[in-house]
PDB file of N, CA and C in Angstrom:
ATOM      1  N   UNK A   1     -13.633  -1.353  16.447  1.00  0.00           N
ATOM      2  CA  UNK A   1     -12.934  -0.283  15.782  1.00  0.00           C
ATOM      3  C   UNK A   1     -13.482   1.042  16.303  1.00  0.00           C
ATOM      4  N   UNK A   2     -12.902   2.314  16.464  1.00  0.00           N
ATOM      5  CA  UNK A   2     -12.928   3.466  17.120  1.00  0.00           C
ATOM      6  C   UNK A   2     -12.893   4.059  15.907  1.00  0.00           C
ATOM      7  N   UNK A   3     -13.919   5.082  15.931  1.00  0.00           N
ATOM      8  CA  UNK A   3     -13.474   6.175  15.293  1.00  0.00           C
ATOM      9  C   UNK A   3     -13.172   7.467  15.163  1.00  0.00           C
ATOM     10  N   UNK A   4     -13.029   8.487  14.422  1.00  0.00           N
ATOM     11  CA  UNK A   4     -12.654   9.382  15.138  1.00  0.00           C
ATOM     12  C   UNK A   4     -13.473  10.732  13.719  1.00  0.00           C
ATOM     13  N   UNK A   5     -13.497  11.816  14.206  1.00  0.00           N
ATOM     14  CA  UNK A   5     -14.600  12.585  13.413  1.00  0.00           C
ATOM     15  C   UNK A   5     -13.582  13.466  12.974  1.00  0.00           C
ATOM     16  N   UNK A   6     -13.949  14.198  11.470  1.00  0.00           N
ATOM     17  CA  UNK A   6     -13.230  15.110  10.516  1.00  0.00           C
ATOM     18  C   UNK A   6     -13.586  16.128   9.700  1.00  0.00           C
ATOM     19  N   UNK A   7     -13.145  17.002   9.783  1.00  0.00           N
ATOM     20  CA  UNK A   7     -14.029  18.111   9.137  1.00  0.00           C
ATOM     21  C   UNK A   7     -13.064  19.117   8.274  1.00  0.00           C
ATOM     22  N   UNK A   8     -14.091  19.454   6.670  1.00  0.00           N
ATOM     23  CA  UNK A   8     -13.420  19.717   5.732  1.00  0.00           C
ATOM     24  C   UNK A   8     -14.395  20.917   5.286  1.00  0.00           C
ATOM     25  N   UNK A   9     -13.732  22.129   4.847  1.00  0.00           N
ATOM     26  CA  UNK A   9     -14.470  23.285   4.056  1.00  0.00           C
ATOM     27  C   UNK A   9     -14.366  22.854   2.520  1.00  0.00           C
ATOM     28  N   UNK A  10     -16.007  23.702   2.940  1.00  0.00           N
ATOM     29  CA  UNK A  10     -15.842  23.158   0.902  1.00  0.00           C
ATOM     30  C   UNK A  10     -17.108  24.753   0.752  1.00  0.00           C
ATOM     31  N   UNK A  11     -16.801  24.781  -0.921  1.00  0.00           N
ATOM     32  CA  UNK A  11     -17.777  26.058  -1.110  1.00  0.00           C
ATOM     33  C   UNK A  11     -19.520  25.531  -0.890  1.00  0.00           C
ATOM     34  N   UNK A  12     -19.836  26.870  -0.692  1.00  0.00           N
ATOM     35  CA  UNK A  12     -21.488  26.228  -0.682  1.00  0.00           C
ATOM     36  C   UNK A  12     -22.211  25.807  -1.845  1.00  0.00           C
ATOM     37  N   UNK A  13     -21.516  26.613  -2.643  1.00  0.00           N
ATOM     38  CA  UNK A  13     -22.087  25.101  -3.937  1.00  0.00           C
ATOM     39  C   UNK A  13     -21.944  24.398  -4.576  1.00  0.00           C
ATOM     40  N   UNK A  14     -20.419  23.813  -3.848  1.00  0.00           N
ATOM     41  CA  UNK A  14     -20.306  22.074  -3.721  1.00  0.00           C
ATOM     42  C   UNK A  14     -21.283  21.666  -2.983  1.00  0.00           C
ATOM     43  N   UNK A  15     -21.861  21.792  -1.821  1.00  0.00           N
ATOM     44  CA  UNK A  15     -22.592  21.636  -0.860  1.00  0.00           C
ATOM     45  C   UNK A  15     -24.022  21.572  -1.165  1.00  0.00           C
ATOM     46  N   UNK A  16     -24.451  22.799  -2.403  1.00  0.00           N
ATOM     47  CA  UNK A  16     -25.569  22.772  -2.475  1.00  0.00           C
ATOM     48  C   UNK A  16     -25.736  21.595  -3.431  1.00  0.00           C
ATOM     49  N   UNK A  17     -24.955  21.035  -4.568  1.00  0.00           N
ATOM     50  CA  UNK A  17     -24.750  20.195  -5.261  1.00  0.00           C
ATOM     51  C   UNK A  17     -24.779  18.666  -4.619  1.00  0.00           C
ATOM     52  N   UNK A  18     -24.639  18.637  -3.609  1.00  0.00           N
ATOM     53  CA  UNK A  18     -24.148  17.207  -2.593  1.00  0.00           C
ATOM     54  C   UNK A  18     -25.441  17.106  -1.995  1.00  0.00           C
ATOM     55  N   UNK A  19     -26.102  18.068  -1.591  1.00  0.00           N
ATOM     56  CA  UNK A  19     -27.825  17.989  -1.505  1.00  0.00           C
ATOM     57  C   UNK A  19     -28.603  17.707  -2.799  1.00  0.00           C
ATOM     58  N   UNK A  20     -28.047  18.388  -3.631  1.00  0.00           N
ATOM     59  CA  UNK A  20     -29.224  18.111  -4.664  1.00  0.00           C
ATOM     60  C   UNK A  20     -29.290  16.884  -4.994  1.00  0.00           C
ATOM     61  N   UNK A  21     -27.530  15.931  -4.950  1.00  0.00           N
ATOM     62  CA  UNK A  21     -27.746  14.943  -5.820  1.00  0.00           C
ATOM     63  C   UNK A  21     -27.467  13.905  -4.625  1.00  0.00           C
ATOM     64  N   UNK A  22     -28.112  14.109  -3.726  1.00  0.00           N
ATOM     65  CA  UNK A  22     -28.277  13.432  -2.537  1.00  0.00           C
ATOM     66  C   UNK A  22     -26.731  11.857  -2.378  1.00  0.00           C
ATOM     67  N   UNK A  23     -25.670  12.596  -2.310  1.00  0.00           N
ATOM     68  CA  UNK A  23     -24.705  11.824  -2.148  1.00  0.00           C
ATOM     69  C   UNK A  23     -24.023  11.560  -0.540  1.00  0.00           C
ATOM     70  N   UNK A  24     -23.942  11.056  -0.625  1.00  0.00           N
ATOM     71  CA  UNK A  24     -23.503  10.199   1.224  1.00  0.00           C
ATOM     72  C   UNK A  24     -22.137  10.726   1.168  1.00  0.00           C
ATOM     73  N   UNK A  25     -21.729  12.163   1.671  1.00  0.00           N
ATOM     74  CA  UNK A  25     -20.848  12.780   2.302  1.00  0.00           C
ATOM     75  C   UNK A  25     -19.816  12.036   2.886  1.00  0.00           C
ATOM     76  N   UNK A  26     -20.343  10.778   4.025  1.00  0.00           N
ATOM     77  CA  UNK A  26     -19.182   9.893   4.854  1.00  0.00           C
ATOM     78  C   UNK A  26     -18.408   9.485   4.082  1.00  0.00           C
ATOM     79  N   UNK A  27     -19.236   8.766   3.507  1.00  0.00           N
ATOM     80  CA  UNK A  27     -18.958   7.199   2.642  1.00  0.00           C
ATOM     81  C   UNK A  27     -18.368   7.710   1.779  1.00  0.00           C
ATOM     82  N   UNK A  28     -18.267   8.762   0.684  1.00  0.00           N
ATOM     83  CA  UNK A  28     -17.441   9.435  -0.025  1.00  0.00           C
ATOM     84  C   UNK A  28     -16.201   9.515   0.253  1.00  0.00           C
ATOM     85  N   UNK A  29     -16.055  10.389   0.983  1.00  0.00           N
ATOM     86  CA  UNK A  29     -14.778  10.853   1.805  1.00  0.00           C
ATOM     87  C   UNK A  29     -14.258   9.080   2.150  1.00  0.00           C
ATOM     88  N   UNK A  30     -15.068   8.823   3.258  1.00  0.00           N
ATOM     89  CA  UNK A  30     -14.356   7.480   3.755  1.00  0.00           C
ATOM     90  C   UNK A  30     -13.366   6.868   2.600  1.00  0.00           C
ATOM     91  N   UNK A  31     -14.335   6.379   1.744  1.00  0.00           N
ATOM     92  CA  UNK A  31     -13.782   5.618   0.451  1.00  0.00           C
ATOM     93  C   UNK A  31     -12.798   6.586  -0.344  1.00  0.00           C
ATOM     94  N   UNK A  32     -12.861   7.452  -0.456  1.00  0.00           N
ATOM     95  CA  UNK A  32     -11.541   8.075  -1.146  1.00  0.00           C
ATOM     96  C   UNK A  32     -10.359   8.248  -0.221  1.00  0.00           C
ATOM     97  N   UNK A  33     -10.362   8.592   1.253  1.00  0.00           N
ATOM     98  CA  UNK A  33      -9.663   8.076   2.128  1.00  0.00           C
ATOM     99  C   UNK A  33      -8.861   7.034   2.113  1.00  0.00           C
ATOM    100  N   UNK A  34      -9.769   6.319   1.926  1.00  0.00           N
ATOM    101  CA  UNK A  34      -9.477   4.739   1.888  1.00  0.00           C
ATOM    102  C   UNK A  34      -8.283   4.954   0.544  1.00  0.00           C
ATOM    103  N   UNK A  35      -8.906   5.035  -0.273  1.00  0.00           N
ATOM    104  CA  UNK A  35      -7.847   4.805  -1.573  1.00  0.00           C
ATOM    105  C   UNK A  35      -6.556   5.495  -1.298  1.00  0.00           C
ATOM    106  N   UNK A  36      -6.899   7.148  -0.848  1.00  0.00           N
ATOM    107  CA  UNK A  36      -5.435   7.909  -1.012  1.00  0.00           C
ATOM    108  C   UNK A  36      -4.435   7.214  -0.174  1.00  0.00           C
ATOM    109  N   UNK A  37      -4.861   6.269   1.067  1.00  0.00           N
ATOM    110  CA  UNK A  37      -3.845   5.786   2.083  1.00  0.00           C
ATOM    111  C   UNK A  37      -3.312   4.046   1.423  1.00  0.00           C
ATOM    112  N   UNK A  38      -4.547   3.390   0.509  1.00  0.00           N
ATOM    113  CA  UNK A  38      -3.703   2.112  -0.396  1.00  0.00           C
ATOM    114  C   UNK A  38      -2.480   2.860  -1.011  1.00  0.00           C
ATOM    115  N   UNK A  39      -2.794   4.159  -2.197  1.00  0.00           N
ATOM    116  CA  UNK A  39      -2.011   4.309  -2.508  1.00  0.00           C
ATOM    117  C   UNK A  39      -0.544   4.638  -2.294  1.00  0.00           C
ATOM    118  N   UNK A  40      -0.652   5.643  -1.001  1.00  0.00           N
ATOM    119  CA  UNK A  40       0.132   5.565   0.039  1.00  0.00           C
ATOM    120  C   UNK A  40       1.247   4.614   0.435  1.00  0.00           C
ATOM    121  N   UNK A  41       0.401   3.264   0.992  1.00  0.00           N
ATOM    122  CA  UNK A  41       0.810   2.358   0.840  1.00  0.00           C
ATOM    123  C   UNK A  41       1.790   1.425   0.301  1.00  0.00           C
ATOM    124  N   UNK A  42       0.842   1.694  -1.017  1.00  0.00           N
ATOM    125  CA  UNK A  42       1.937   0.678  -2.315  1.00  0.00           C
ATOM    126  C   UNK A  42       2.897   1.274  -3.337  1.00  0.00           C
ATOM    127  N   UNK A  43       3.198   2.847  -3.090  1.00  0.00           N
ATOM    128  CA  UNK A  43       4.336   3.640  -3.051  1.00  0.00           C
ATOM    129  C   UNK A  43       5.342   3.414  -2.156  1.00  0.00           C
ATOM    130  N   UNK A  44       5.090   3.483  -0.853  1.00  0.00           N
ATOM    131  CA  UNK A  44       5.736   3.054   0.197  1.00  0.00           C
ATOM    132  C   UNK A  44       6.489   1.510  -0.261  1.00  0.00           C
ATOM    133  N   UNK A  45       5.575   0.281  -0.555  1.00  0.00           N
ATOM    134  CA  UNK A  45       6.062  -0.854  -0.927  1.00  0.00           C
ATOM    135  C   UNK A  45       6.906  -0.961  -2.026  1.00  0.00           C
ATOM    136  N   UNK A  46       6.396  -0.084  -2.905  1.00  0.00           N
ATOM    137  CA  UNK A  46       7.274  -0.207  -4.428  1.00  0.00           C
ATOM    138  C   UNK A  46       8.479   0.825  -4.014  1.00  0.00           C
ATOM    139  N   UNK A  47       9.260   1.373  -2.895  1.00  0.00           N
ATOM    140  CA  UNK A  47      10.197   1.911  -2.608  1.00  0.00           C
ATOM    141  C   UNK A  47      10.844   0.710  -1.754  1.00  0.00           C
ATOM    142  N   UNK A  48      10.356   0.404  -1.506  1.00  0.00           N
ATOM    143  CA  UNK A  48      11.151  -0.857  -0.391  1.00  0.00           C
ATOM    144  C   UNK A  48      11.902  -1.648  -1.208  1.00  0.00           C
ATOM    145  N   UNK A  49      10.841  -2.300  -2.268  1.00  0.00           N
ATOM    146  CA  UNK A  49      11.493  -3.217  -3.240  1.00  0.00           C
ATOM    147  C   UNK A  49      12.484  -2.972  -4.355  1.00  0.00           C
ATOM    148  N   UNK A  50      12.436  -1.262  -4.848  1.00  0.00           N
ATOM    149  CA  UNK A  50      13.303  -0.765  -5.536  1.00  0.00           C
ATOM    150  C   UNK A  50      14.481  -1.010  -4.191  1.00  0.00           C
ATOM    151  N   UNK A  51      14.957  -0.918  -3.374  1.00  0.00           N
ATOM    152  CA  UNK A  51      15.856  -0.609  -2.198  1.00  0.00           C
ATOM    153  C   UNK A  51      16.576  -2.120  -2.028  1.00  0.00           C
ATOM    154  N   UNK A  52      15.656  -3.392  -2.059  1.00  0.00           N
ATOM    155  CA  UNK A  52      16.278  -4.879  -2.250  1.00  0.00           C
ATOM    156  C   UNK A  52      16.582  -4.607  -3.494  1.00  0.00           C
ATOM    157  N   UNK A  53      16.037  -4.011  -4.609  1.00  0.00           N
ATOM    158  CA  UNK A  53      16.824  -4.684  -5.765  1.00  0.00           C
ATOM    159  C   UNK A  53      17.757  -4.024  -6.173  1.00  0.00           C
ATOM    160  N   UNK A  54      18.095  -2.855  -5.458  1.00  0.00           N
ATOM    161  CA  UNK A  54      19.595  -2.518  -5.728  1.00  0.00           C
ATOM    162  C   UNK A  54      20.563  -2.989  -4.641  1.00  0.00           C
ATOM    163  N   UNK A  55      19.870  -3.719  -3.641  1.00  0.00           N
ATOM    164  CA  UNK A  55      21.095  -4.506  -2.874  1.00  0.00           C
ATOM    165  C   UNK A  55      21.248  -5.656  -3.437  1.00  0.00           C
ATOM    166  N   UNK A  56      20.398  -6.150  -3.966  1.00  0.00           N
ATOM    167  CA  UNK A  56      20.578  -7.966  -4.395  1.00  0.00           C
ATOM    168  C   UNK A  56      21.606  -7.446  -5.810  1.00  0.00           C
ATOM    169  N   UNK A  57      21.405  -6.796  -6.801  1.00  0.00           N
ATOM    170  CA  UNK A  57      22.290  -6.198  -7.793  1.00  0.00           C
ATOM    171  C   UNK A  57      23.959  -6.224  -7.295  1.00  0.00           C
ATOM    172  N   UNK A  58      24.103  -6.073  -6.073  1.00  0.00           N
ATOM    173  CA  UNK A  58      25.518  -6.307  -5.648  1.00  0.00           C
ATOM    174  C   UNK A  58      25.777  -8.063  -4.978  1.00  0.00           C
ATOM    175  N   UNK A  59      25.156  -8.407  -5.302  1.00  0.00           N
ATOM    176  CA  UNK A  59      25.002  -9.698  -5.097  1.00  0.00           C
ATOM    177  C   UNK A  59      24.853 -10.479  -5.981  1.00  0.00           C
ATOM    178  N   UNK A  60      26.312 -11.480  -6.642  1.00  0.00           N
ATOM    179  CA  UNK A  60      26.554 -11.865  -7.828  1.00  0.00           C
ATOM    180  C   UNK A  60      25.230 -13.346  -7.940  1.00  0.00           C
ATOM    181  N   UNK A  61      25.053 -13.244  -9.054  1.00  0.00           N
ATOM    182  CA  UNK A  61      24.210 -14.382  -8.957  1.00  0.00           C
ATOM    183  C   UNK A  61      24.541 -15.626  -8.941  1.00  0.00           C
ATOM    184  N   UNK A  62      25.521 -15.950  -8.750  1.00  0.00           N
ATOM    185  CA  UNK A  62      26.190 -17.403  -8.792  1.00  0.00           C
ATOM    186  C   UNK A  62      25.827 -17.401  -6.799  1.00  0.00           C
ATOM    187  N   UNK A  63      25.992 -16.572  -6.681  1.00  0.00           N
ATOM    188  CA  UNK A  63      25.799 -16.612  -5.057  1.00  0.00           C
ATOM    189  C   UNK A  63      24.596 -16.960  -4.231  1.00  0.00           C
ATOM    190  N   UNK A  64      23.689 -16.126  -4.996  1.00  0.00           N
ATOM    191  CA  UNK A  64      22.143 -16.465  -4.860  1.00  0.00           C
ATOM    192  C   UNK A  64      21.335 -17.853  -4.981  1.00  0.00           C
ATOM    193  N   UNK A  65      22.390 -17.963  -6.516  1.00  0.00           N
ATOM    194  CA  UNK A  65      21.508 -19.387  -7.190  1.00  0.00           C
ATOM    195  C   UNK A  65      22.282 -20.785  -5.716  1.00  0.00           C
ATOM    196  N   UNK A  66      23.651 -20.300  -5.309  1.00  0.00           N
ATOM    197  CA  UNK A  66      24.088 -21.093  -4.165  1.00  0.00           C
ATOM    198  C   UNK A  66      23.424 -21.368  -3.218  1.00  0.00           C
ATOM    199  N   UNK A  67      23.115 -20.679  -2.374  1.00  0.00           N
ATOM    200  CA  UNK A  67      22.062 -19.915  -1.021  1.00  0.00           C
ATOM    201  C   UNK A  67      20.875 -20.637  -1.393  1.00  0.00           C
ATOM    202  N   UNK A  68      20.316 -20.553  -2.735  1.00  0.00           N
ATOM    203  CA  UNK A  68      19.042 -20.810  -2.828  1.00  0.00           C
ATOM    204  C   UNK A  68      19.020 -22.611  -2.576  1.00  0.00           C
ATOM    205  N   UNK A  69      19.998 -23.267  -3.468  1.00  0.00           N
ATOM    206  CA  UNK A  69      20.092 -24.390  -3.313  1.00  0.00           C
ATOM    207  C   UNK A  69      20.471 -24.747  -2.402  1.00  0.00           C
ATOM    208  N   UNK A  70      21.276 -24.907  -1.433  1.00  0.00           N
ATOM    209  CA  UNK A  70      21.393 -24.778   0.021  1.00  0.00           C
ATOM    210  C   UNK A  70      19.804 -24.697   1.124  1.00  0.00           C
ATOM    211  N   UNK A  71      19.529 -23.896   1.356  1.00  0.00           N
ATOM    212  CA  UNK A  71      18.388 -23.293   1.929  1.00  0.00           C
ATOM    213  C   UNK A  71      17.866 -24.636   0.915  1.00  0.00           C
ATOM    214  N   UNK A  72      17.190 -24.997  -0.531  1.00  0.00           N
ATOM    215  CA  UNK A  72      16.511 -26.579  -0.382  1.00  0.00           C
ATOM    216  C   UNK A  72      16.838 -27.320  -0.187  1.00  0.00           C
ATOM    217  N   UNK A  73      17.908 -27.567  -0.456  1.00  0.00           N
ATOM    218  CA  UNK A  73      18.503 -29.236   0.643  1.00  0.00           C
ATOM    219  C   UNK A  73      18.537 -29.249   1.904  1.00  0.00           C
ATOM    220  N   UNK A  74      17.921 -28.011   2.999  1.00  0.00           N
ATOM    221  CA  UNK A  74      18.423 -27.926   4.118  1.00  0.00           C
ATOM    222  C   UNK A  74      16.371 -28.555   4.376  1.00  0.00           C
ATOM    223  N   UNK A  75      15.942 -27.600   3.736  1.00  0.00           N
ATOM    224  CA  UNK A  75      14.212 -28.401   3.957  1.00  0.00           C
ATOM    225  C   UNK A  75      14.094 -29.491   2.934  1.00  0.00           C
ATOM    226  N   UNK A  76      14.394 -30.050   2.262  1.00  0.00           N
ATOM    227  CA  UNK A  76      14.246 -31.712   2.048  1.00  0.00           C
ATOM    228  C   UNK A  76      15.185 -32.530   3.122  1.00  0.00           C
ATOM    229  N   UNK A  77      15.926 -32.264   3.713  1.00  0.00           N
ATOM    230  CA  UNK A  77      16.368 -33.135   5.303  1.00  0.00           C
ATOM    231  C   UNK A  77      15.614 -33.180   6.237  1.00  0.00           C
ATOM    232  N   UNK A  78      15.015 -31.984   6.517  1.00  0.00           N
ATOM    233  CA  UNK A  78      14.010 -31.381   7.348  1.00  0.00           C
ATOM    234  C   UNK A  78      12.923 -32.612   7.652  1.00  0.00           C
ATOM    235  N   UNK A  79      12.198 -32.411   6.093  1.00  0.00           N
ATOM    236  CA  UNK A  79      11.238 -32.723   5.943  1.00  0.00           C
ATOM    237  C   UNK A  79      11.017 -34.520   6.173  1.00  0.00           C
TER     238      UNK A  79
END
């Protein structure tokens, strides 16, 4: 893995505070990083799935429950 370096202003006494209480600057950032881009993420995902479930909504369910049964009798032959 590569990484790559980042740099952020902050007042000096946030700074002097981050010395006093001797907190790991990287690893901070890293890990909140980390979180803001899951969250990112699983916004991104929970838009996708809102997006199938207003297409499957036009898709009567007698149709589905068809397809579905189909698609298993096609893998119990299979199998």
């Amino acid at each position: 893995m590569t990484y790559v370096t980042i740099s952020a202003k902050i007042s000096k006494e946030l700074y002097e505070k981050i010395k006093k209480y001797d907190i790991p600057i990287s690893k901070v950032v890293r890990r909140a990083l980390e979180e803001e881009v899951r969250a990112a993420e699983e916004e991104e995902i929970k838009k996708v799935f809102e997006r199938i479930g207003r297409i499957l909504e036009r898709i009567p369910s007698e149709e589905i429950t068809n397809l579905i049964r189909e698609n298993r009798e096609e893998n119990e032959t299979a199998i």
